[in-house]
PDB file of N, CA and C in Angstrom:
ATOM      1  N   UNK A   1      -6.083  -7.363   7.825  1.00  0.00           N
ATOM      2  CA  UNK A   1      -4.648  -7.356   7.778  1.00  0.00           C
ATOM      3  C   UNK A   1      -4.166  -8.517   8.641  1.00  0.00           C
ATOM      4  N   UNK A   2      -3.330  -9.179   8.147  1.00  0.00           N
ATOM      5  CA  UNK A   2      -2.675 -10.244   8.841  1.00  0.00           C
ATOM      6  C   UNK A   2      -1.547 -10.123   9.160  1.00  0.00           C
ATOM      7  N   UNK A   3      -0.682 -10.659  10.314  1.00  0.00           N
ATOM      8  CA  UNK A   3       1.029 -10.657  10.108  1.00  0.00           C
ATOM      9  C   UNK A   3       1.378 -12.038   9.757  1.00  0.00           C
ATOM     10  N   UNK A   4       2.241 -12.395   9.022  1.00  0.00           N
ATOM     11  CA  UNK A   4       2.689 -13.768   8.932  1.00  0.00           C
ATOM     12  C   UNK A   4       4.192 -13.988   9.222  1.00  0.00           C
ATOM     13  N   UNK A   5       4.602 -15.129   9.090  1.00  0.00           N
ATOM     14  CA  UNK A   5       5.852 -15.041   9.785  1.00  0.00           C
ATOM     15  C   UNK A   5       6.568 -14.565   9.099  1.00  0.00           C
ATOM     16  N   UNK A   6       7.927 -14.186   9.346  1.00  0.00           N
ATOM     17  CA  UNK A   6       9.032 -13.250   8.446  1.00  0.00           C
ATOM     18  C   UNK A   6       8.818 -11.826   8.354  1.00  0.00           C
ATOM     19  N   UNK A   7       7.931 -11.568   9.299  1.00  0.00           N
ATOM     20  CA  UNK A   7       7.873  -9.997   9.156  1.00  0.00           C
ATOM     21  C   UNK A   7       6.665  -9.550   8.396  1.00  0.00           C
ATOM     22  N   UNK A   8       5.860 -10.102   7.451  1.00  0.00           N
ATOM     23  CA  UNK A   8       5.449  -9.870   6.335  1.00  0.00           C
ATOM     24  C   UNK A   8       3.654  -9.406   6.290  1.00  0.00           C
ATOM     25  N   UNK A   9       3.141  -8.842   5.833  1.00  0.00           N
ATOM     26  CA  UNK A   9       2.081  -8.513   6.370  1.00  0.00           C
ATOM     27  C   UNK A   9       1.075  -8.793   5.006  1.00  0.00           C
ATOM     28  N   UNK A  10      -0.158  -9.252   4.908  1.00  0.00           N
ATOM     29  CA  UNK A  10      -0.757  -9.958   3.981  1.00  0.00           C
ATOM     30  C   UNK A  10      -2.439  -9.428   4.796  1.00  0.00           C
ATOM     31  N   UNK A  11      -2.214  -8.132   3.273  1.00  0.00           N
ATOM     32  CA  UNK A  11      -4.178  -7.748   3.909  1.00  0.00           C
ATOM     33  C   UNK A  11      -5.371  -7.843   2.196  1.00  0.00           C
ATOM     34  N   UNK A  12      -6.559  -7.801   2.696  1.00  0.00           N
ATOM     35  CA  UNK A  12      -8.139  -8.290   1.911  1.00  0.00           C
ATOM     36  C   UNK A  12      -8.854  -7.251   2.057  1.00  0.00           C
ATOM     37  N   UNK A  13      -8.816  -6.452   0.826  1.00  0.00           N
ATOM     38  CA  UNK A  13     -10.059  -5.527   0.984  1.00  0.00           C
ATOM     39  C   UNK A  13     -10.922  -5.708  -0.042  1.00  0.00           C
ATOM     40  N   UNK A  14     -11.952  -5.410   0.702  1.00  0.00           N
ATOM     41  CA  UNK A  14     -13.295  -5.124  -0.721  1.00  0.00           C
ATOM     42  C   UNK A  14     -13.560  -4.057  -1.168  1.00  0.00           C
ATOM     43  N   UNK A  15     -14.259  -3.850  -1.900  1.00  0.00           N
ATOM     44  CA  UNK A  15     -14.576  -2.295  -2.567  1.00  0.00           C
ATOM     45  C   UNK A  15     -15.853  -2.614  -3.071  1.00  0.00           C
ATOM     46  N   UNK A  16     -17.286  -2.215  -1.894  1.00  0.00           N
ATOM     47  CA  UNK A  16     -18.424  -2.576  -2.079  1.00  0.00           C
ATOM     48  C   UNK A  16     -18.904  -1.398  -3.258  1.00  0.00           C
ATOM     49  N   UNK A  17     -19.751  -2.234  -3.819  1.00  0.00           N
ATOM     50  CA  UNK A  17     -20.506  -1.393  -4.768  1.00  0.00           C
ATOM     51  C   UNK A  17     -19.421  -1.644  -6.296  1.00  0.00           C
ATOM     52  N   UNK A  18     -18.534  -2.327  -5.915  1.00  0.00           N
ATOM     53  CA  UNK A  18     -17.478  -2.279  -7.545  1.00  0.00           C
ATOM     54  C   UNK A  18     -17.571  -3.582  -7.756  1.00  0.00           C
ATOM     55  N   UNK A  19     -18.364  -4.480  -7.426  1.00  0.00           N
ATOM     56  CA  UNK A  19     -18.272  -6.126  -8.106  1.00  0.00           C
ATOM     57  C   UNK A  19     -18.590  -5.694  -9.495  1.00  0.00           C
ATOM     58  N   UNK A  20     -18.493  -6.920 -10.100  1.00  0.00           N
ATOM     59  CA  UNK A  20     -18.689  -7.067 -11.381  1.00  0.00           C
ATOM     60  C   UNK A  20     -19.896  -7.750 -11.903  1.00  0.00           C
ATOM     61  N   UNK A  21     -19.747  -8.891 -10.279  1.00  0.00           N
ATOM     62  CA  UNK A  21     -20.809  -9.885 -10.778  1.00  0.00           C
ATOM     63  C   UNK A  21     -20.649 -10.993 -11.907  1.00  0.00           C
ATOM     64  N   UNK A  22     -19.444 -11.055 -12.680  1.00  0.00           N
ATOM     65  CA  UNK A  22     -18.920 -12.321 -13.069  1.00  0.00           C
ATOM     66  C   UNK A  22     -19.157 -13.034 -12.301  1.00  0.00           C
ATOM     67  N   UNK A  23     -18.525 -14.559 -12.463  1.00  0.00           N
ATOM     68  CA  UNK A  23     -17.418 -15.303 -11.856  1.00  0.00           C
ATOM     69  C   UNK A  23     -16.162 -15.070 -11.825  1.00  0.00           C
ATOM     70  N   UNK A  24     -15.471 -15.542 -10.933  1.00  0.00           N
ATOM     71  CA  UNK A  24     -14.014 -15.627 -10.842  1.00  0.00           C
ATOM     72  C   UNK A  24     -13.340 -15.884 -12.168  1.00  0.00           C
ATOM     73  N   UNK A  25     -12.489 -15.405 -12.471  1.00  0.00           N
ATOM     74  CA  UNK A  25     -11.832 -15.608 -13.341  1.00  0.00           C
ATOM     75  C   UNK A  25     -10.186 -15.506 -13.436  1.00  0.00           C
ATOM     76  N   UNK A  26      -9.304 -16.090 -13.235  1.00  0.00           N
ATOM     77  CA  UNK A  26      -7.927 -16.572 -12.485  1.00  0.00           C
ATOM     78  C   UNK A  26      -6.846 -15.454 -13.590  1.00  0.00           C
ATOM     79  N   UNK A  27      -7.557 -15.344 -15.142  1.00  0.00           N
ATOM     80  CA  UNK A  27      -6.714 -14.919 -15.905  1.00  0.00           C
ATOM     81  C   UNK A  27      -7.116 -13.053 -15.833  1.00  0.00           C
ATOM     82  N   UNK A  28      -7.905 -12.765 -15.253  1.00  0.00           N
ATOM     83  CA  UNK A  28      -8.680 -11.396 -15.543  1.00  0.00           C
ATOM     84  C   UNK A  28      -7.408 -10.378 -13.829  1.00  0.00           C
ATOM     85  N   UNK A  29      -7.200  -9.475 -14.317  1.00  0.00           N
ATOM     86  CA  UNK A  29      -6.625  -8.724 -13.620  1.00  0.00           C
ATOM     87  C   UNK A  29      -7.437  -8.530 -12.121  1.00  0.00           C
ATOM     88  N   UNK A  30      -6.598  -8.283 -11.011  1.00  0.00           N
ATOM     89  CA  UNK A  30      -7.198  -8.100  -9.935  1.00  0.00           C
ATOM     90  C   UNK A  30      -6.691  -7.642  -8.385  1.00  0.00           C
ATOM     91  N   UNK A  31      -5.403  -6.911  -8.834  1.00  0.00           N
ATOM     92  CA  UNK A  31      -4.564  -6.643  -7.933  1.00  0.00           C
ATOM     93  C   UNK A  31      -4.532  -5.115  -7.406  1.00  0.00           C
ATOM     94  N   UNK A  32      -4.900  -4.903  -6.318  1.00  0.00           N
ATOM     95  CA  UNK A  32      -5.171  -3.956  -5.667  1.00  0.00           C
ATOM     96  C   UNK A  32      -4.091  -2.937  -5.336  1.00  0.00           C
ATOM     97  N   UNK A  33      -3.365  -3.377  -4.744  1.00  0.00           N
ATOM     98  CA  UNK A  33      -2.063  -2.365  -4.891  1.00  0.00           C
ATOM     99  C   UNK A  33      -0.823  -3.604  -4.298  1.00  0.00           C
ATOM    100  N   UNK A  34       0.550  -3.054  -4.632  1.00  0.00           N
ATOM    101  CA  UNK A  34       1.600  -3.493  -3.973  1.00  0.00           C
ATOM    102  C   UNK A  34       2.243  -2.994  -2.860  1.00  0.00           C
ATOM    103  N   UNK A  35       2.742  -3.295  -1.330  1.00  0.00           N
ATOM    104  CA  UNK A  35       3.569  -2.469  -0.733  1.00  0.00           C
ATOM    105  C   UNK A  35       4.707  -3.273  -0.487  1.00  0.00           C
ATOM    106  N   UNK A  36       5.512  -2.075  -0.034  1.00  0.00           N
ATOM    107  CA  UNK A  36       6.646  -2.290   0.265  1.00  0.00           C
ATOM    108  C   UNK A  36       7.006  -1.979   1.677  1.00  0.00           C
ATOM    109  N   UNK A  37       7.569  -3.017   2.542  1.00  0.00           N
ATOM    110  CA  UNK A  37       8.224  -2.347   3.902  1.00  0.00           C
ATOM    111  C   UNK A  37       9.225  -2.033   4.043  1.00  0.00           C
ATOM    112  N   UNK A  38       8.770  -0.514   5.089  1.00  0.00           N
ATOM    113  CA  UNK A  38      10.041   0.051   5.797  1.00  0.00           C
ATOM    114  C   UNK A  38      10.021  -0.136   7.139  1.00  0.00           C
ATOM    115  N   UNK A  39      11.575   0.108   7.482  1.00  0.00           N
ATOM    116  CA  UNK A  39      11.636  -0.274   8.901  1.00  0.00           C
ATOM    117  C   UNK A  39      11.070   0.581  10.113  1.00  0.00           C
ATOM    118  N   UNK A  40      10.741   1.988   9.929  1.00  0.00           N
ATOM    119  CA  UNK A  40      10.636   2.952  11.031  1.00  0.00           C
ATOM    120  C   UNK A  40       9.503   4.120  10.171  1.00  0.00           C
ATOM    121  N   UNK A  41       9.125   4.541  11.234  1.00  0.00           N
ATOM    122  CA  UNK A  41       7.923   5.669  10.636  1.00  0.00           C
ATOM    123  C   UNK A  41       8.737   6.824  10.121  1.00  0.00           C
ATOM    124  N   UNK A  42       9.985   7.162  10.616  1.00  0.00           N
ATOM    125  CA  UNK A  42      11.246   7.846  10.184  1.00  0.00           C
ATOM    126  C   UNK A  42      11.313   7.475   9.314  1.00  0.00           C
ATOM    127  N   UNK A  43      11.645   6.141   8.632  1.00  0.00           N
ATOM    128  CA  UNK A  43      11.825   6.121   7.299  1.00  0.00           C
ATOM    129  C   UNK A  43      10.651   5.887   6.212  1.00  0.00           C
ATOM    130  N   UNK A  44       9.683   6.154   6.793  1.00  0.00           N
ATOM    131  CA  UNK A  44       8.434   6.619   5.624  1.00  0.00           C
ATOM    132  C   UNK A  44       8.294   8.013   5.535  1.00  0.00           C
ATOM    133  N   UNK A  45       8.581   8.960   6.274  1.00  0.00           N
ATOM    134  CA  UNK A  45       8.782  10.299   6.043  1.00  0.00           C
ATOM    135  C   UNK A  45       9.790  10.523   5.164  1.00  0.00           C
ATOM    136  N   UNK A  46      11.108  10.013   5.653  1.00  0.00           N
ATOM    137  CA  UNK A  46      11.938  10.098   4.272  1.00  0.00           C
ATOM    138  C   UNK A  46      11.245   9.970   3.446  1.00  0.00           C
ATOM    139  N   UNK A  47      11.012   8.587   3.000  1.00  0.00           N
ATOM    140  CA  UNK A  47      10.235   8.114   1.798  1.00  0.00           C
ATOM    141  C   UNK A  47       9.321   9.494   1.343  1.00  0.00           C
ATOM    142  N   UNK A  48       8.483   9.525   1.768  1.00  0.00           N
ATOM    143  CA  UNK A  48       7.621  10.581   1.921  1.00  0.00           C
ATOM    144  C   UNK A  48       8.419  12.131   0.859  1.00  0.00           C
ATOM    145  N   UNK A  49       9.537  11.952   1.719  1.00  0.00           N
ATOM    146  CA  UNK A  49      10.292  13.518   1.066  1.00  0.00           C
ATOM    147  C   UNK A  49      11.091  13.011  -0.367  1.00  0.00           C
ATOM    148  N   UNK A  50      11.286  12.522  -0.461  1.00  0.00           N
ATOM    149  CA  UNK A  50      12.216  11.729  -1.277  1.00  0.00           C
ATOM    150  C   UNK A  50      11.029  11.662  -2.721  1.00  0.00           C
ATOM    151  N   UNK A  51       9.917  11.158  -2.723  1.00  0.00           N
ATOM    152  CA  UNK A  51       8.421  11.324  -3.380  1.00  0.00           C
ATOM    153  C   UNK A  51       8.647  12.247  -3.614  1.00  0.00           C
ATOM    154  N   UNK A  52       8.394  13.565  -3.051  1.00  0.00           N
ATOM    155  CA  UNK A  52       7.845  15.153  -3.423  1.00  0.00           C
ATOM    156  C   UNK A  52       9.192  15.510  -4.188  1.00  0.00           C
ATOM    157  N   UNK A  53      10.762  15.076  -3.451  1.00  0.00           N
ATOM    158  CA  UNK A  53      11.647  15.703  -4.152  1.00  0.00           C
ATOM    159  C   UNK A  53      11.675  15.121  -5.767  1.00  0.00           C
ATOM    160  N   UNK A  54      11.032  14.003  -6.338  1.00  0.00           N
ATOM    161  CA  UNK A  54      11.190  13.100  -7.364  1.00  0.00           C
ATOM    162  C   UNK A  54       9.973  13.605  -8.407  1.00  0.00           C
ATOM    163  N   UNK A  55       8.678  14.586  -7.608  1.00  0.00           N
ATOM    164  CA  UNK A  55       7.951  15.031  -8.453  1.00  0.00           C
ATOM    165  C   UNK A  55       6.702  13.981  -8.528  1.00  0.00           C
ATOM    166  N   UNK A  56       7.154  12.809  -7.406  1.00  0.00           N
ATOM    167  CA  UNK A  56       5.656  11.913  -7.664  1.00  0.00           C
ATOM    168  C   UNK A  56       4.194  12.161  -6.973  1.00  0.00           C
ATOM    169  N   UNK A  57       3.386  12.584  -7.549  1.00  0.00           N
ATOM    170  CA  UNK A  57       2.210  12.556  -6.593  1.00  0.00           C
ATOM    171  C   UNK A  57       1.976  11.900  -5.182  1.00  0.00           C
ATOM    172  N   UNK A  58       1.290  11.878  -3.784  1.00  0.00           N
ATOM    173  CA  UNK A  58       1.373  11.476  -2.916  1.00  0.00           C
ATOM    174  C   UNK A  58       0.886  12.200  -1.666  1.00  0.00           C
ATOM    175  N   UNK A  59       0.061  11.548  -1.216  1.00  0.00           N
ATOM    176  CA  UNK A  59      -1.541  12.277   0.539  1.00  0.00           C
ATOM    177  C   UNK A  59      -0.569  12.223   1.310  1.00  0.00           C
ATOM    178  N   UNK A  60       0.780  12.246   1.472  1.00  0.00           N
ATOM    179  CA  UNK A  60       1.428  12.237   2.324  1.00  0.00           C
ATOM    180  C   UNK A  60       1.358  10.302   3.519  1.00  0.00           C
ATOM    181  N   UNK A  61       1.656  10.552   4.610  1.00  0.00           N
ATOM    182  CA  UNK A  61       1.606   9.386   5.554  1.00  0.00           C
ATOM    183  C   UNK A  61       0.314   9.619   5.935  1.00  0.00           C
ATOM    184  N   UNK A  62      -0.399   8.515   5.896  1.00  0.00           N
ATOM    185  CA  UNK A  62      -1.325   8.280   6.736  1.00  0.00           C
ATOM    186  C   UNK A  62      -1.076   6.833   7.722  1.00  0.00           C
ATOM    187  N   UNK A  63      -1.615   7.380   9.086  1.00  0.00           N
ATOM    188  CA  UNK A  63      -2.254   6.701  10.075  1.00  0.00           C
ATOM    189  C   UNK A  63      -3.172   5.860  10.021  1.00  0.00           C
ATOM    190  N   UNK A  64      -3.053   4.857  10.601  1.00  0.00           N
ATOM    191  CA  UNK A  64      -4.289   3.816  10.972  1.00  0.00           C
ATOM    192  C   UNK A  64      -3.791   2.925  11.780  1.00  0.00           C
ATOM    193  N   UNK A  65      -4.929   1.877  12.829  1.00  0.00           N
ATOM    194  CA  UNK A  65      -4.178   1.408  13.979  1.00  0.00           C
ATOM    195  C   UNK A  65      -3.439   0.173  13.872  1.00  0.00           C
ATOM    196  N   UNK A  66      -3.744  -0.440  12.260  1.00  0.00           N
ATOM    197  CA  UNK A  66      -2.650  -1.182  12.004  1.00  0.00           C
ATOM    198  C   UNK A  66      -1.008  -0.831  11.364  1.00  0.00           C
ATOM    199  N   UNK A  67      -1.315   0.383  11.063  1.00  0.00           N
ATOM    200  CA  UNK A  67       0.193   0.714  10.430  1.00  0.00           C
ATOM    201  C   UNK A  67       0.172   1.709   9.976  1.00  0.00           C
ATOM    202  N   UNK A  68       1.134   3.184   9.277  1.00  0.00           N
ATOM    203  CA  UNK A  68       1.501   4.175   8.457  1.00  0.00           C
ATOM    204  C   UNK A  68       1.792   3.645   7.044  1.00  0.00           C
ATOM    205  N   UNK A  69       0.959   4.308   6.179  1.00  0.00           N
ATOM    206  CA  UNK A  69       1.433   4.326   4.932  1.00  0.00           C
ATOM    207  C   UNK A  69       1.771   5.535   3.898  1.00  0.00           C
ATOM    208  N   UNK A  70       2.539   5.407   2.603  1.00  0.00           N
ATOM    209  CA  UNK A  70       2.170   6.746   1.810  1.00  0.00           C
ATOM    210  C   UNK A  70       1.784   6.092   0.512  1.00  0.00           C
ATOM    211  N   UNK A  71       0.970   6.384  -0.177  1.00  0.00           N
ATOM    212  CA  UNK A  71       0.070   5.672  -1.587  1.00  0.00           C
ATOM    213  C   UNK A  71       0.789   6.662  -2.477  1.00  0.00           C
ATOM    214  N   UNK A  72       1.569   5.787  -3.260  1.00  0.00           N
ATOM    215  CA  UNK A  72       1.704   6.621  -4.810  1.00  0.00           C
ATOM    216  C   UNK A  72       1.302   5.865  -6.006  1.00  0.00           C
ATOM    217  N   UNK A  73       1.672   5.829  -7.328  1.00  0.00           N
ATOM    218  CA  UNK A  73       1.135   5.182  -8.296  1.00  0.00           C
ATOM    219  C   UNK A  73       2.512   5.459  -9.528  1.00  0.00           C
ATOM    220  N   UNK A  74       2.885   3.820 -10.165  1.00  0.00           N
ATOM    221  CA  UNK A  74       3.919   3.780 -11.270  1.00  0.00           C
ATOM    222  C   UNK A  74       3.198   4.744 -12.643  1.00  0.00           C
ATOM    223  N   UNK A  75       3.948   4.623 -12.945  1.00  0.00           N
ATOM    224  CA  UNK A  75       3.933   5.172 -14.345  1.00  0.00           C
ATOM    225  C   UNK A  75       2.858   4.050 -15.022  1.00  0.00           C
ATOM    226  N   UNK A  76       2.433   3.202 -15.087  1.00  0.00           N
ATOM    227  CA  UNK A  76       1.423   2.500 -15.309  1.00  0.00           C
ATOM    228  C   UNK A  76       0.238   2.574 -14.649  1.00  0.00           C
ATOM    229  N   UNK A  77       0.508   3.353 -13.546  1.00  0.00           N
ATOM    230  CA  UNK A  77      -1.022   3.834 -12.825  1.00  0.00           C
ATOM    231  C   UNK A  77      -1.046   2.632 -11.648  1.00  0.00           C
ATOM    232  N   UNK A  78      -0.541   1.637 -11.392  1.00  0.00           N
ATOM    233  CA  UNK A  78      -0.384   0.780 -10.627  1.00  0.00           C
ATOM    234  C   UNK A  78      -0.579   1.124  -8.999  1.00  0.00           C
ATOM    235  N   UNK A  79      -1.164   0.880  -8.052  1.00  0.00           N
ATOM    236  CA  UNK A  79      -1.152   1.347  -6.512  1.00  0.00           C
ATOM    237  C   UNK A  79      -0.032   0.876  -6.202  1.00  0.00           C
ATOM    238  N   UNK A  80       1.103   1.488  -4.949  1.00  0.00           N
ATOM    239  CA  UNK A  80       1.963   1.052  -4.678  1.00  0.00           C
ATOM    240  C   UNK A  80       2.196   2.023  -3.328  1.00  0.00           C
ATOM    241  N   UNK A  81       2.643   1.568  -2.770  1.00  0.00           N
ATOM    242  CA  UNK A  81       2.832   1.595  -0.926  1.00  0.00           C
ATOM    243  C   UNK A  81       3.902   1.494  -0.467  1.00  0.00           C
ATOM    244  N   UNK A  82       4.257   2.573   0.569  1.00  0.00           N
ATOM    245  CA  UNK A  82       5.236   1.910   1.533  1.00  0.00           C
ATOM    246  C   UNK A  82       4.461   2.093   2.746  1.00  0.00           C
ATOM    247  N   UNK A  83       5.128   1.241   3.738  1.00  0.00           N
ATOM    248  CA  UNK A  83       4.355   1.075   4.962  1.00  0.00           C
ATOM    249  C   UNK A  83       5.269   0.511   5.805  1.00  0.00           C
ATOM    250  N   UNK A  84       4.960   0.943   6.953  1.00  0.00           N
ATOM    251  CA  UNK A  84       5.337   0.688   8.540  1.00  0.00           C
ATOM    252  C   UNK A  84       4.440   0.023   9.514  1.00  0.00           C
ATOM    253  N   UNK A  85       4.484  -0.803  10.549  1.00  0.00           N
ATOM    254  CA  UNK A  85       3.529  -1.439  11.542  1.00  0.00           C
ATOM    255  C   UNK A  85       3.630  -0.217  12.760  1.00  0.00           C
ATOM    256  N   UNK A  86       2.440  -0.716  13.212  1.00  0.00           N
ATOM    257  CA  UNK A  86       2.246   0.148  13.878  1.00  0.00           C
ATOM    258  C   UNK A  86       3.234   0.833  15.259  1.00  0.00           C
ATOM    259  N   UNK A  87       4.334  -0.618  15.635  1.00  0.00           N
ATOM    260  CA  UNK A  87       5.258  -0.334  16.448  1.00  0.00           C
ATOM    261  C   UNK A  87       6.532  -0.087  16.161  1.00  0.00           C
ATOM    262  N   UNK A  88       6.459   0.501  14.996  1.00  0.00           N
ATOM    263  CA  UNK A  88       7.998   1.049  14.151  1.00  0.00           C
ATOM    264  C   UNK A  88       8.186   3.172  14.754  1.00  0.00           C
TER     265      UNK A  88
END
């Protein structure tokens, strides 16, 4: 996980054991999830309630020592995030 300037946070994960073993390929899908920031861990709980009241699936907030998140998924199945740093 990185911070970059403007607030903005820019992270790299792998998922060992799921290569493909291609090559790279620029046109082939490869996007892991999207998030979105909120300003306060208060307002990922909202978020959070606001989810359950809407009927969307969701593990609730999780912890970690870079930040709070809650993982849901579009109607396309897409990963999608909201998230807080860790000093919100």
């Amino acid at each position: 996980m990185f911070a970059l300037d403007g607030g903005m946070l820019f992270g790299l994960h792998t998922h060992q054991g799921r290569e493909s073993g291609e090559p790279f390929d620029e046109e082939r899908t490869g996007l892991d999830h999207v998030g979105f920031a909120v300003g306060s861990h208060t307002e990922l709980e909202q978020w959070a309630q606001r989810l359950t009241e809407l009927g969307v699936p969701h593990d609730g907030v999780k912890r970690a020592h870079y930040g709070s998140g809650i993982s849901f998924r579009d109607p396309d199945n897409i990963a999608l995030e909201f998230f807080t740093g860790p000093d919100t």
